[in-house]
Protein backbone atom coordinates (compact mmCIF):
# COMPACT_ATOMS: atom_id res chain seq x y z
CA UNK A 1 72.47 -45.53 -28.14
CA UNK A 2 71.25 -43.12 -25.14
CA UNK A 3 68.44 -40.35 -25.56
CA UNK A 4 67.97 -37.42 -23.74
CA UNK A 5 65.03 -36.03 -21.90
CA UNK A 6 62.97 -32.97 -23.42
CA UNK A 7 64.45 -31.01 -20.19
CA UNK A 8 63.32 -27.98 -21.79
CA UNK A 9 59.94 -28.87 -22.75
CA UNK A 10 58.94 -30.36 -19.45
CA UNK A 11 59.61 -27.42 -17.52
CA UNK A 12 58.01 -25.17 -19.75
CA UNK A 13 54.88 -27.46 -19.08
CA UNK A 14 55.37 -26.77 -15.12
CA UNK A 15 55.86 -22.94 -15.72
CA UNK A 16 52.06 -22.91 -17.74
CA UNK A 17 50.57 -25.16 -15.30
CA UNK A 18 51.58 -22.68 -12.32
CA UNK A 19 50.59 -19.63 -13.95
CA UNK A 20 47.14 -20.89 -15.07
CA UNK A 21 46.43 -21.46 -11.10
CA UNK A 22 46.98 -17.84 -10.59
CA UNK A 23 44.27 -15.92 -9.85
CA UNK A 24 43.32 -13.04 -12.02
CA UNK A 25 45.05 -10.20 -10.87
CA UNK A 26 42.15 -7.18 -9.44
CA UNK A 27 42.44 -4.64 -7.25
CA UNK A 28 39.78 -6.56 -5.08
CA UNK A 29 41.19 -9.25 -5.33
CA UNK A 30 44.37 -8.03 -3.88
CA UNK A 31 42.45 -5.41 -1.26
CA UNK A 32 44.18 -2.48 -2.97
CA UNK A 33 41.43 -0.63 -3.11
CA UNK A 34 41.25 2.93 -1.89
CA UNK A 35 40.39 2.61 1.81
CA UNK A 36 38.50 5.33 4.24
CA UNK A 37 37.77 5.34 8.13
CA UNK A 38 36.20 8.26 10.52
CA UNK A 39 38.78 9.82 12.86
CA UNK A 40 36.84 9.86 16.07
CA UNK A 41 36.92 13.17 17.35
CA UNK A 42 35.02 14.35 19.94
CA UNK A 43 32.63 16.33 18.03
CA UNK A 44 31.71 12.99 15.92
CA UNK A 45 31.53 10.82 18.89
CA UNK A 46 28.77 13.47 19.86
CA UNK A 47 27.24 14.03 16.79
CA UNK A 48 27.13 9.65 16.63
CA UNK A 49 25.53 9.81 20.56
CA UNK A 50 23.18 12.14 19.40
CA UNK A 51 21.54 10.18 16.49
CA UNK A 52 21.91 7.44 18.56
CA UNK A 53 19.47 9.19 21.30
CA UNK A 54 17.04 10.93 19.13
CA UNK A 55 16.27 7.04 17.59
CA UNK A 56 16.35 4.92 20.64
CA UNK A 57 14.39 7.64 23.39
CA UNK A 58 10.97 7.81 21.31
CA UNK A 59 11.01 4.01 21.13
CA UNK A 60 12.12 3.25 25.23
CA UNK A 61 9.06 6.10 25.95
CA UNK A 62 6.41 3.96 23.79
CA UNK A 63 7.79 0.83 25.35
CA UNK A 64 7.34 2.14 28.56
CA UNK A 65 3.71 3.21 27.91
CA UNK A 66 2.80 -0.07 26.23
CA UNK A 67 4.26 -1.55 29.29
CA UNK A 68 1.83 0.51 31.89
CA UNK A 69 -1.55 -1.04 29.80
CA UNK A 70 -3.58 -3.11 32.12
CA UNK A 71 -4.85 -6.45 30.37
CA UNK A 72 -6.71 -8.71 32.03
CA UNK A 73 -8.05 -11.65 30.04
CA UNK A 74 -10.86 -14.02 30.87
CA UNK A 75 -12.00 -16.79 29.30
CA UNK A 76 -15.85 -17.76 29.16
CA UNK A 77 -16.39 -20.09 26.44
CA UNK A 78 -15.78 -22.83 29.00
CA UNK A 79 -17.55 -21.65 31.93
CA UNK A 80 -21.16 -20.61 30.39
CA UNK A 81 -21.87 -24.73 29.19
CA UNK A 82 -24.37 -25.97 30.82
CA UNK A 83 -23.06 -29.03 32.56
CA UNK A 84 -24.92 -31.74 29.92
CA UNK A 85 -23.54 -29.78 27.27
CA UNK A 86 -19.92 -30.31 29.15
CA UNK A 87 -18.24 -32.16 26.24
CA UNK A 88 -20.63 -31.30 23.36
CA UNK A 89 -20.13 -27.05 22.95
CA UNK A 90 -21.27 -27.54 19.19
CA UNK A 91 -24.73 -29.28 20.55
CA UNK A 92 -25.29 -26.53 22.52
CA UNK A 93 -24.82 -24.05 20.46
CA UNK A 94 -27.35 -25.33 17.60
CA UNK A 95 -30.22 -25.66 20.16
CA UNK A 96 -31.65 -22.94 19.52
CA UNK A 97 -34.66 -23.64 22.48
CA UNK A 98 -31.56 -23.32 25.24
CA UNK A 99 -30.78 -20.03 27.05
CA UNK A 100 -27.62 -18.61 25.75
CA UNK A 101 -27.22 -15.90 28.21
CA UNK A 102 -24.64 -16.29 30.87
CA UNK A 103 -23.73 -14.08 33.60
CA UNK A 104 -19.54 -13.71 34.50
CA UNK A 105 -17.85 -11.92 38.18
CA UNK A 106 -14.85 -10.46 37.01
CA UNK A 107 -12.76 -9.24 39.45
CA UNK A 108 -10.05 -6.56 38.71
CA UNK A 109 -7.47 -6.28 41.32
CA UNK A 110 -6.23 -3.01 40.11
CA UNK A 111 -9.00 0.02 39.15
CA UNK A 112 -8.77 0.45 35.45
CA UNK A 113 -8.48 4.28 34.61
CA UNK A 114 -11.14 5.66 31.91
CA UNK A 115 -10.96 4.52 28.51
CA UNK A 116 -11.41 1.00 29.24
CA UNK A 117 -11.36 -0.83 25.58
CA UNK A 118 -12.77 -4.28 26.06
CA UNK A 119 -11.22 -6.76 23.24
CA UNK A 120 -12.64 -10.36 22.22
CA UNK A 121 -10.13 -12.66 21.28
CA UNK A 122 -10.38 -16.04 18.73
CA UNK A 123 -8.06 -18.67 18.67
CA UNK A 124 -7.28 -21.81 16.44
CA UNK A 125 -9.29 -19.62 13.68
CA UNK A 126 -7.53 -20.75 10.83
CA UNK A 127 -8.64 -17.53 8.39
CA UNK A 128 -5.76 -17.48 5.71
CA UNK A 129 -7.16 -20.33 3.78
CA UNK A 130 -7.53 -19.57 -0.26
CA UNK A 131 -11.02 -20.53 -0.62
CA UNK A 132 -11.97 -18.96 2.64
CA UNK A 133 -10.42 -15.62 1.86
CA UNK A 134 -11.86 -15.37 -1.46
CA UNK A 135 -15.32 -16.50 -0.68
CA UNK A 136 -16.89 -13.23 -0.08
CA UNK A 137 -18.10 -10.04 -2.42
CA UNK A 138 -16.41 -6.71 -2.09
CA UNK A 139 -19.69 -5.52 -4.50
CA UNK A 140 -22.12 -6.56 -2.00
CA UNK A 141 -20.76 -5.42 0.94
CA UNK A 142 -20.40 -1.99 -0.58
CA UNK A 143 -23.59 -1.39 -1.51
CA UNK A 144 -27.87 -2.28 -0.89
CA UNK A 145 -28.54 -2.00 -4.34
CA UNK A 146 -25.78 -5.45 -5.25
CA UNK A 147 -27.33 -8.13 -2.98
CA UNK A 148 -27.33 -10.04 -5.66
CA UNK A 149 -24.17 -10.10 -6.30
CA UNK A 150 -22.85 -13.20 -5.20
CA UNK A 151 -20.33 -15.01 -7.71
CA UNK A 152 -17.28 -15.55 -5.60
CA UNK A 153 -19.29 -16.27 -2.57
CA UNK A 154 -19.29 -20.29 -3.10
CA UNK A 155 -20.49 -22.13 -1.11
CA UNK A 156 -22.31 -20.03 1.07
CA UNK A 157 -23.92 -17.74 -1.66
CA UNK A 158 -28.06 -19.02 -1.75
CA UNK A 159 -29.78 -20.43 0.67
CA UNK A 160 -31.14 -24.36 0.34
CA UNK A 161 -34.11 -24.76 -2.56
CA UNK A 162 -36.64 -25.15 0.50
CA UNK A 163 -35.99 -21.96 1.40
CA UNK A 164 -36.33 -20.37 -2.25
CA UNK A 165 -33.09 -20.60 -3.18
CA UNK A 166 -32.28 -16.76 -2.28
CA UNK A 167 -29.08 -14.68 -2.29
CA UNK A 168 -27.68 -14.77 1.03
CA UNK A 169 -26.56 -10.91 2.56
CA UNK A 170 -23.97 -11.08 3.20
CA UNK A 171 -22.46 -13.96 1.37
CA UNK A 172 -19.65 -15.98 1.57
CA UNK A 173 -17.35 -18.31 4.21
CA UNK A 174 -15.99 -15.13 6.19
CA UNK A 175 -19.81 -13.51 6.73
CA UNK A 176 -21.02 -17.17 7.55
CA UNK A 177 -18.35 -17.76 10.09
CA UNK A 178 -19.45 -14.28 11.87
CA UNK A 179 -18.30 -14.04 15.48
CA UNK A 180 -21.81 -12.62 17.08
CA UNK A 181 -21.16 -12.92 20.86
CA UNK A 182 -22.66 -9.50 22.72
CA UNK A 183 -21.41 -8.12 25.99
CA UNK A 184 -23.19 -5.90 28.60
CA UNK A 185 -20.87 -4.55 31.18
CA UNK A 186 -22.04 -3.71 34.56
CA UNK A 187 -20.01 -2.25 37.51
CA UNK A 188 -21.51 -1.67 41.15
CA UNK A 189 -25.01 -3.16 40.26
CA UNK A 190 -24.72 -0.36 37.50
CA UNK A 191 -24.65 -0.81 33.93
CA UNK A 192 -21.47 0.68 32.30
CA UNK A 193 -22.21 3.32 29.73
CA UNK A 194 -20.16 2.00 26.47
CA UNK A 195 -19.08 3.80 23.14
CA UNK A 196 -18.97 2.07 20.10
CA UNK A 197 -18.23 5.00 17.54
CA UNK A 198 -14.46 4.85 16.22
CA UNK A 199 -13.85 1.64 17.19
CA UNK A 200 -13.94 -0.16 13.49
CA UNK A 201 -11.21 0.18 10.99
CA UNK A 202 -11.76 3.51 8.92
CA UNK A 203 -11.48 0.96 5.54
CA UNK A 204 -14.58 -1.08 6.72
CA UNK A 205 -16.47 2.12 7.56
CA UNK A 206 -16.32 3.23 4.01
CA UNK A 207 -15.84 -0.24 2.11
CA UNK A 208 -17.87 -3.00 4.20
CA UNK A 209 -20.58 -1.49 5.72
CA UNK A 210 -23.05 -0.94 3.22
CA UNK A 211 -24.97 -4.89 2.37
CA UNK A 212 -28.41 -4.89 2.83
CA UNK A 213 -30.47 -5.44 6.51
CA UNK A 214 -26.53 -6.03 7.62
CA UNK A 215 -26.68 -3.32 10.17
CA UNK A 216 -30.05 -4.47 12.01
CA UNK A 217 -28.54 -4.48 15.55
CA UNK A 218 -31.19 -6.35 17.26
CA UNK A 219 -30.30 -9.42 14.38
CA UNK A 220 -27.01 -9.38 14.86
CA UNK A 221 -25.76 -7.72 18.24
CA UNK A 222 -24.08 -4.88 16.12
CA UNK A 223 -20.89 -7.76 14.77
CA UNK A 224 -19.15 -6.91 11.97
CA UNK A 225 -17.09 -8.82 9.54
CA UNK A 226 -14.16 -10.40 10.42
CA UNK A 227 -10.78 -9.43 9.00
CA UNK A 228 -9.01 -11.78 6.92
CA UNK A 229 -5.77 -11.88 9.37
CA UNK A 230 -2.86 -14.54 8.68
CA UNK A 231 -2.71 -15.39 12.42
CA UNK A 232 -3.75 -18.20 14.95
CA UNK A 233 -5.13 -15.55 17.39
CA UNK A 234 -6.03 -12.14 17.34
CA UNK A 235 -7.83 -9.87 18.98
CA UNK A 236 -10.78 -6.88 17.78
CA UNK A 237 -11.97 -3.69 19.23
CA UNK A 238 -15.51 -4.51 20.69
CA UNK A 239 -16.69 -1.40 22.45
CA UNK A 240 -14.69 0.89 25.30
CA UNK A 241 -15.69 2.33 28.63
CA UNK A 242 -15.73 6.11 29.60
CA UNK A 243 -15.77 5.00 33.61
CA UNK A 244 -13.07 3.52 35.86
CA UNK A 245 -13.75 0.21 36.81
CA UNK A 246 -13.05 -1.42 40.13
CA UNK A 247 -15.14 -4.66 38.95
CA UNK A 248 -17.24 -5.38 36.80
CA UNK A 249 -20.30 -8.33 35.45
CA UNK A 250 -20.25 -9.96 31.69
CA UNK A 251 -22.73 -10.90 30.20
CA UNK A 252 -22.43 -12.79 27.05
């Protein structure tokens, strides 16, 4: 006795397993969509060129400005150690009995045209830390009359028990940190007449300007706070120069 095959029912198998690996049938699938493309005609092509120049002319005339600034950087950290204090920088700086004024030749091989902005620049400042960026108080900074305000200043908000344990103005990692270097520019034997009005951020003239004995220049050389920057180095404004300057002495 022979049986048959389900002939039928096997290919009826194949035909479902073909048409489930179908894709669903879309218009987007099947790029039918309706399509659309510019004919380039010469007013177009203009119109494009146009555009085109009004963006890109503006930008190549900054660029070319930027690229006509005269920098010309110097380093003195090095050079002003005294020799025994070579390897030890952090030494020298805490002795406090040791002459910290040091005298620099700069010379500039091109004359520097009139405003001269002189920059200082800090590197390996690591100032994006959490704890560093929030110890300080917006409260004190704004005003005389909140020196005592100094609860997110930790750990630099009072000063040690043996020195009565005071609030310290103003508080906090980023005011303790201060950079305080001073420059005095001289030129021909002449000292170099310097502005400092304009030169600070319009936000720290009206927000971080106002703590108590913090604008004594003669205690601090006329610093200011530093910005809380997310970068290695940077650079701030110290003072500009109405004169040209062929030359010209640091002293720091």
């Amino acid at each position: 006795m022979s049986v048959e095959p389900p002939s039928n029912s096997v290919a009826v198998a194949e035909g479902r397993s073909k048409n489930a690996m179908k894709p669903k049938y879309s218009r987007f699938s099947q790029q039918e969509l309706h399509a659309w493309q510019p004919i380039l005609t010469p007013s177009w092509a203009i119109s494009i060129f146009t555009v085109i120049e009004l963006i890109f002319i503006p930008v190549g005339l900054a660029s070319y400005l930027v690229m006509q600034v005269v920098e010309v950087p110097f380093r003195y950290d090095d050079e002003c150690l005294p020799p025994d204090h070579k390897n030890d920088a952090v030494a020298y700086i805490k002795d406090f009995g040791s002459n910290k004024t040091c005298t620099m030749k700069l010379t500039v091989k091109n004359e520097l045209k009139a405003p001269v902005y002189v920059y200082y620049q800090l590197k390996n400042f690591y100032q994006n830390h959490r704890r560093y960026v929030k110890s300080r108080d917006d409260r004190q900074l704004r005003s005389k009359a909140s020196e005592n305000d100094v609860g997110t200043c930790s750990p630099e908000d009072y000063t040690p028990n043996d020195m009565g344990h005071k609030p310290i103005v103003p508080c906090g990692l980023i005011a303790w940190s201060l950079f305080n270097d001073t420059y005095k520019l001289s030129s021909n034997n002449k000292d170099l007449m310097i502005n400092k009005k304009n030169i600070a951020w319009t936000s720290d003239q009206k927000g971080n300007l106002g703590p108590k004995n913090f604008q004594a220049g003669g205690l601090i050389g006329g610093a200011r706070l530093n910005q809380s920057l997310p970068f290695l180095v940077f650079e701030y404004l110290y003072t500009k120069s109405e004169n040209n300057i062929l030359f010209l002495l640091s002293k720091c």
